[in-house]
Protein backbone atom coordinates (compact mmCIF):
# COMPACT_ATOMS: atom_id res chain seq x y z
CA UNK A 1 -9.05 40.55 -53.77
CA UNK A 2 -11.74 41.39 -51.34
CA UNK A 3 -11.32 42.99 -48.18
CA UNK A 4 -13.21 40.90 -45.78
CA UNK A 5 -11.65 42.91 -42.34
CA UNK A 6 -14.46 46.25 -44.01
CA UNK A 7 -17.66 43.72 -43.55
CA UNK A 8 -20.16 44.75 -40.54
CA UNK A 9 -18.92 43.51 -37.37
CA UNK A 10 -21.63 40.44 -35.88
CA UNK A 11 -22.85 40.07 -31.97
CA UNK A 12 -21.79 36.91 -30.66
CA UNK A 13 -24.66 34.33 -30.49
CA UNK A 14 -25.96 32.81 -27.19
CA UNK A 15 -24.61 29.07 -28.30
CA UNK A 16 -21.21 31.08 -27.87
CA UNK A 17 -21.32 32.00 -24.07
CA UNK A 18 -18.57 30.36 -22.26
CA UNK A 19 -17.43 30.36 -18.78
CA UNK A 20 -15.34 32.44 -16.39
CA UNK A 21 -11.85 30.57 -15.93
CA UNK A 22 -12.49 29.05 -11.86
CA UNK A 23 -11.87 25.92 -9.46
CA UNK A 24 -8.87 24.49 -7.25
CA UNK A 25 -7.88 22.34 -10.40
CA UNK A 26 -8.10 25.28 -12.95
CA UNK A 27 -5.59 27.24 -10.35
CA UNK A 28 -3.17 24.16 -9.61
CA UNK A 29 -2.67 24.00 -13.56
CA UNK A 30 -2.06 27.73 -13.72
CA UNK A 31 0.29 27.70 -11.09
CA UNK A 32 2.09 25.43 -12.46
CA UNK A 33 2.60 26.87 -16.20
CA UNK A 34 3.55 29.90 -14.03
CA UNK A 35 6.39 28.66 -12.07
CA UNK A 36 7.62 26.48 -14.92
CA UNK A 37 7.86 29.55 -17.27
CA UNK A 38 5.44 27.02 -20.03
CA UNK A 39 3.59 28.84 -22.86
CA UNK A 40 0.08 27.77 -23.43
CA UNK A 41 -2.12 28.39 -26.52
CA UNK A 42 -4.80 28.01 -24.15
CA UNK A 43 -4.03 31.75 -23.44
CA UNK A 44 -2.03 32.72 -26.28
CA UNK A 45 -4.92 32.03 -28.22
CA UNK A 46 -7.55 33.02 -25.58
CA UNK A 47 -9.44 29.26 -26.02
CA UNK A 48 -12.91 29.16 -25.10
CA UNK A 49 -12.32 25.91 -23.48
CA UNK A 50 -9.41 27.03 -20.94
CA UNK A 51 -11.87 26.58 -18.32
CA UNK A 52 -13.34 22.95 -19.21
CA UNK A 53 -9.45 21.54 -19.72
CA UNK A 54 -7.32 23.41 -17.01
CA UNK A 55 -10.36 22.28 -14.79
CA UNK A 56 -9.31 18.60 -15.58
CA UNK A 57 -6.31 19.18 -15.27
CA UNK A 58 -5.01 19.31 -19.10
CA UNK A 59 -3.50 22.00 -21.32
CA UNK A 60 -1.44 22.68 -24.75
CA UNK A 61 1.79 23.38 -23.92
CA UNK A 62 3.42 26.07 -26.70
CA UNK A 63 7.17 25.58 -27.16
CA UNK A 64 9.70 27.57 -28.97
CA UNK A 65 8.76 30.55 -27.08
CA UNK A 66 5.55 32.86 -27.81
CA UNK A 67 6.54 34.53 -30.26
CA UNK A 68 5.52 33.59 -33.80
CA UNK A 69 7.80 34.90 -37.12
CA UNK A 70 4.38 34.38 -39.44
CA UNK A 71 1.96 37.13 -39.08
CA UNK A 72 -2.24 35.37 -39.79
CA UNK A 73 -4.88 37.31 -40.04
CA UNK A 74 -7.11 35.35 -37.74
CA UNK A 75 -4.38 34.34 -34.90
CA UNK A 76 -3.59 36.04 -31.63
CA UNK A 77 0.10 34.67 -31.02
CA UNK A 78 2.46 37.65 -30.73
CA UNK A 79 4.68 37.97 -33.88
CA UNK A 80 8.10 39.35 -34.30
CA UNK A 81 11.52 38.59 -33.99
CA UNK A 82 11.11 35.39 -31.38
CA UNK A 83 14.27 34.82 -28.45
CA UNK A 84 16.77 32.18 -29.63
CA UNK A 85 15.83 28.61 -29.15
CA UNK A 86 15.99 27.36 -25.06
CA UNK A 87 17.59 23.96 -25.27
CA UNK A 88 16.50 23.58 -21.57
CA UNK A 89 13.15 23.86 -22.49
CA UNK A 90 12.37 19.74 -23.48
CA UNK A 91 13.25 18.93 -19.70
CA UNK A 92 11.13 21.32 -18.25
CA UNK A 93 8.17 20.91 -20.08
CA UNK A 94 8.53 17.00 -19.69
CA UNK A 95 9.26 18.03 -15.82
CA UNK A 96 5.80 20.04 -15.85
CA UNK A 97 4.37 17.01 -17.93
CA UNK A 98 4.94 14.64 -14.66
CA UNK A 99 4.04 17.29 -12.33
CA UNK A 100 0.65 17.79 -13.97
CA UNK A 101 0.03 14.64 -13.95
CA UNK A 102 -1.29 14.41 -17.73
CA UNK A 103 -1.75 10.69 -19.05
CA UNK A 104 -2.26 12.81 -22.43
CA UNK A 105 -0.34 16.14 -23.44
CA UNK A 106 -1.17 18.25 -26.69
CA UNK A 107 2.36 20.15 -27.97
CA UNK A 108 2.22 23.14 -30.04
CA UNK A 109 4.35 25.84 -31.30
CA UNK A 110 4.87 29.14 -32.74
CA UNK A 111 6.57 29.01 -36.51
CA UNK A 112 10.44 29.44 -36.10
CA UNK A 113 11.19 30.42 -40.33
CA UNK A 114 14.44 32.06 -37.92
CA UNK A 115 15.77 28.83 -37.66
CA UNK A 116 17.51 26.75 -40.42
CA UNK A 117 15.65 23.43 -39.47
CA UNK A 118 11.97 25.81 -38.06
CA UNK A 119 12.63 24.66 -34.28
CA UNK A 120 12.08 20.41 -35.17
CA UNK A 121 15.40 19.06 -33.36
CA UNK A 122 13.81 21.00 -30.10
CA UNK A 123 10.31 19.36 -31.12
CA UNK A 124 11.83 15.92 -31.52
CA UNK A 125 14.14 16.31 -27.99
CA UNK A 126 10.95 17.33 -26.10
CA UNK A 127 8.64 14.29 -27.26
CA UNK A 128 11.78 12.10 -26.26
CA UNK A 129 12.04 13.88 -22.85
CA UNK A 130 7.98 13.33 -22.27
CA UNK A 131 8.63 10.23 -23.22
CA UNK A 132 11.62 9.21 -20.74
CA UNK A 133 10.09 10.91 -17.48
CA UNK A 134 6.04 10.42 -18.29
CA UNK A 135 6.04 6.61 -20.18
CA UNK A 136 2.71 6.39 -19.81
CA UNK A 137 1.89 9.76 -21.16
CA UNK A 138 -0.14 9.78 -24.74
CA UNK A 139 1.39 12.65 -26.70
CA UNK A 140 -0.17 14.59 -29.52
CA UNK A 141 1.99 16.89 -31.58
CA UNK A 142 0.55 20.14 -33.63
CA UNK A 143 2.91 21.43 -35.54
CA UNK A 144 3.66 23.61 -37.92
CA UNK A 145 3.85 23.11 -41.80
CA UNK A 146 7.95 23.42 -41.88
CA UNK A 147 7.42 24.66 -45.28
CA UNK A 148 6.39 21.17 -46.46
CA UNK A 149 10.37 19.63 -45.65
CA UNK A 150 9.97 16.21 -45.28
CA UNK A 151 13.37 15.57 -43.36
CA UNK A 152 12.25 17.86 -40.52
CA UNK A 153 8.15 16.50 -40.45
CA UNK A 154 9.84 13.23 -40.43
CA UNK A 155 12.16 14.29 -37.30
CA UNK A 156 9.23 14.70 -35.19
CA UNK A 157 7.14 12.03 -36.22
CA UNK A 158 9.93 9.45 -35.47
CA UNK A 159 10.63 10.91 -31.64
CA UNK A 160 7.24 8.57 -30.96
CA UNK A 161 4.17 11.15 -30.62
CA UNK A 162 0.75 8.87 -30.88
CA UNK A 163 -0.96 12.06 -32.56
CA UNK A 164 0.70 13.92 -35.32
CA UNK A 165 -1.98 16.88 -36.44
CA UNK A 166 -0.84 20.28 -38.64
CA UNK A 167 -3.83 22.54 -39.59
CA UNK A 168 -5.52 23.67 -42.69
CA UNK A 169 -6.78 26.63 -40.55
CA UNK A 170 -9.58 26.96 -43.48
CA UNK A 171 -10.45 26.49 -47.21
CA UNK A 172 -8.71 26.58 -49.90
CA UNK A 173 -9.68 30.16 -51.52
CA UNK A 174 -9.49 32.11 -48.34
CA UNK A 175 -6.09 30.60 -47.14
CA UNK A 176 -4.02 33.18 -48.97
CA UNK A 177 -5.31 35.82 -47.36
CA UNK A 178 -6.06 34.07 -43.86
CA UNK A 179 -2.72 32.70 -43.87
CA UNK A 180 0.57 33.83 -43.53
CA UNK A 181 3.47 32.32 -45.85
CA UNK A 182 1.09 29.28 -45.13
CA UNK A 183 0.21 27.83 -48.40
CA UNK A 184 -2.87 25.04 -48.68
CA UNK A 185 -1.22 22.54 -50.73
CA UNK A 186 1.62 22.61 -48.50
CA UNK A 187 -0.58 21.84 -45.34
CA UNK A 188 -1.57 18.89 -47.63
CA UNK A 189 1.82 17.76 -48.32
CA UNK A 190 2.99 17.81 -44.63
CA UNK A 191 -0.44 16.01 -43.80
CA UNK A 192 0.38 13.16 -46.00
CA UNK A 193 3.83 12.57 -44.96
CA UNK A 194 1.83 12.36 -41.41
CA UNK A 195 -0.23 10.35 -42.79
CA UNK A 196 2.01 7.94 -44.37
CA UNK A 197 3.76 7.52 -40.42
CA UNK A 198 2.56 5.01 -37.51
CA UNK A 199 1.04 8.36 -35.80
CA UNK A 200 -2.35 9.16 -35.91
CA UNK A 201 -2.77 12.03 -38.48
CA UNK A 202 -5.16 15.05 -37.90
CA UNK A 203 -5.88 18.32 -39.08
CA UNK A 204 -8.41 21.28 -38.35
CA UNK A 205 -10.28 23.88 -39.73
CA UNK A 206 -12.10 27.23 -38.47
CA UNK A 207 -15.26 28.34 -40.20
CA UNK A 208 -16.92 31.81 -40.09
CA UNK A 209 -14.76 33.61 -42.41
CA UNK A 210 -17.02 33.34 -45.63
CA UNK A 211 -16.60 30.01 -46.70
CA UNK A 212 -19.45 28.08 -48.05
CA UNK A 213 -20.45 24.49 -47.24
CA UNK A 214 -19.54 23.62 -50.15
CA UNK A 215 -16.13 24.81 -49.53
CA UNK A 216 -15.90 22.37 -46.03
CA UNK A 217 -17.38 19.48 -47.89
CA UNK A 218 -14.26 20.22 -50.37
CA UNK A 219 -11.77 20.13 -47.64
CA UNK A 220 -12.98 17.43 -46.44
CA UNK A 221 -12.16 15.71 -49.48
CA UNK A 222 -8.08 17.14 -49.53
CA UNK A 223 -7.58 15.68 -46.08
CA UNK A 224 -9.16 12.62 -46.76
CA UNK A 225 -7.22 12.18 -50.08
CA UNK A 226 -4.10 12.30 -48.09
CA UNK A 227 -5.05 9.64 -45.31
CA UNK A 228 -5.87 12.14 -42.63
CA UNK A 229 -7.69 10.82 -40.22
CA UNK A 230 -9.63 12.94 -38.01
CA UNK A 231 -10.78 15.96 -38.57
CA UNK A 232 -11.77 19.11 -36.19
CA UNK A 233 -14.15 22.01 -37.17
CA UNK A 234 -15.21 25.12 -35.22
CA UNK A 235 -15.98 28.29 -35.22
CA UNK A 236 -13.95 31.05 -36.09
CA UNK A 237 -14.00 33.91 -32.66
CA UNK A 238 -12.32 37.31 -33.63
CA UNK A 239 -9.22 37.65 -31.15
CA UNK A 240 -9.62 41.64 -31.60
CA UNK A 241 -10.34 44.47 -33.86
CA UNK A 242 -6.78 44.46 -35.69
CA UNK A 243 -7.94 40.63 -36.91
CA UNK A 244 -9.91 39.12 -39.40
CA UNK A 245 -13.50 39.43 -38.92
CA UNK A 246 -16.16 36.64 -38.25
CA UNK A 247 -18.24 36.98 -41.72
CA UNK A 248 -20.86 34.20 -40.56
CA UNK A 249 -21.78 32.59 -36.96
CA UNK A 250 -22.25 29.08 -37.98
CA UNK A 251 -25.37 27.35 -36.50
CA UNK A 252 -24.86 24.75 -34.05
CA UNK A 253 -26.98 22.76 -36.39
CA UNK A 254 -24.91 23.39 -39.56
CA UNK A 255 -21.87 21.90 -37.48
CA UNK A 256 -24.03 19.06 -37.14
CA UNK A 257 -23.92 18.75 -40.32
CA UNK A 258 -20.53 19.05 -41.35
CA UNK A 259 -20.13 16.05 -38.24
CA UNK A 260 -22.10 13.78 -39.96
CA UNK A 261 -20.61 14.76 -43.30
CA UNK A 262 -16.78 13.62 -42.56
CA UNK A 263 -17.88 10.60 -40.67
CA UNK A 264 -19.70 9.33 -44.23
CA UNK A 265 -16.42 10.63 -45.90
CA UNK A 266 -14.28 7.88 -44.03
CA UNK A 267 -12.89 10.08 -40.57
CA UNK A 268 -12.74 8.20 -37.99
CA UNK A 269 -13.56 11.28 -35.53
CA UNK A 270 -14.45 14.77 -36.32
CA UNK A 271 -14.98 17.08 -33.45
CA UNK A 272 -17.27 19.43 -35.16
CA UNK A 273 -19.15 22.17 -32.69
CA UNK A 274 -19.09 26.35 -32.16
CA UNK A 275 -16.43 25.95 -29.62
CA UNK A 276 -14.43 23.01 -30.53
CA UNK A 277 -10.50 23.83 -31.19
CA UNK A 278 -7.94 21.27 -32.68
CA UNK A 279 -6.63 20.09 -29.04
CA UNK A 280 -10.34 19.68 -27.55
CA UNK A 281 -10.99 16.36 -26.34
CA UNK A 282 -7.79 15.29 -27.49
CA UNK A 283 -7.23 12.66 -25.49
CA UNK A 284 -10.30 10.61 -27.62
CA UNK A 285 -8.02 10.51 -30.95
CA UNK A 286 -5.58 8.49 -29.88
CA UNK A 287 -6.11 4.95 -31.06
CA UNK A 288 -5.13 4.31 -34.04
């Protein structure tokens, strides 16, 4: 299998220049996630867009804790042996939800393989919570593949979120060695039992680690042939030197592309630019 972390490290390009973190809104946000002891994966992950959301006042909140029991080669999340489960957590994040003042809230999480049911009765309690304190609060859920169980998908797309997205993360041939315990057709099953709910169902990709256009166009094609629904593409950033590597900065141009591309497949949106993650401009993909 080729080694992809030896391949000659690339300078950023200037499409990729983003700004310093700043503003009274930006610092009311992080004040907030501070005192509430949240997790973000605006910061676990290092997001390019921290600045743009926290400055409207919006952020992915990371439950389960921060740290992760998978181990990808592209991801920044801390992995290990994660803290057990905090069952006050639901009411504290809906509590920050309200204080916030978010009509729309992205949820993520680390993967919990520690626990028997992967963390989805503490998913499905803090959608309910948001719910009961914020009723006017959209709610998008990104979660993780739950090793394709349907009972436990099913547990969180029945507490009521409008959004329901889990994440290819990238193509089909470089997923084995991108991903961790992730398998592709896996992400595919959990994407159709989204898909088969009243939620909206989504999914995401990163390019940049050697896949060809082709390759996209392909994966297009899976989510599509499992009723997902819209589709986000950017580009792959290397969190540090112990990661995967960016083989290719992909044009602004050639995102472009790929934009057009899903829309003629039958997406109703696809986010598709350099810095666009799965939660950007979340709040768009809610209608159904």
């Amino acid at each position: 299998m080729e080694n992809k972390r030896t391949q000659t490290i690339l300078h950023k390009p200037a499409w990729l220049k983003i700004k310093v973190p700043s503003g009274k809104q930006y610092l009311t946000v992080r004040k907030i996630v501070e005192q509430h002891k949240l997790h973000t994966i605006c910061t676990s992950g290092h997001c390019p867009n921290m600045h743009e959301c926290w400055g409207r006042g919006t952020a992915t909140l990371m439950i389960l804790g921060d740290i992760c029991t998978r181990s990808c080669g592209f991801c920044n999340v801390k992995t290990g042996r994660p803290f057990p489960a905090d069952w006050q957590e639901p009411a504290r994040v809906a509590e920050s939800v309200r204080l916030l003042k978010l009509k729309h809230v992205v949820l993520t999480s680390v993967d919990r393989d520690d626990l028997d049911d992967g963390g989805a009765e503490i998913w499905a309690l803090t959608v309910k919570e948001i719910k009961k304190v914020n009723p006017n609060t959209t709610i998008e859920t990104l979660i993780p593949d739950f090793d394709g169980r349907e009972e436990l998908i099913r547990a969180v797309v029945d507490a009521g979120p409008e959004v329901v997205s889990h994440n290819l993360e990238t193509v089909r041939r470089i997923t084995p060695w991108a991903r961790s315990r992730a398998k592709y057709i896996t992400s595919l099953k959990a994407l159709e039992i989204i898909a088969a709910s009243k939620a909206v169902s989504k999914s995401g990709i990163m390019v940049g680690l050697g896949e060809t256009p082709e390759e996209v166009f392909e994966t297009m094609d899976d989510l599509r042939s499992v009723g997902v629904e819209v589709m986000t593409i950017g580009q792959y950033l290397q969190p540090t030197k112990k990661h995967l590597p960016v083989v290719e900065y992909v044009t602004p141009e050639q995102f472009e592309v790929y934009r057009k591309a899903g829309l003629e497949k039958g997406f109703r949106f696809v986010e598709s630019s350099p810095l666009v993650r799965s939660s950007y401009h979340a709040e768009r993909h809610v209608t159904k």
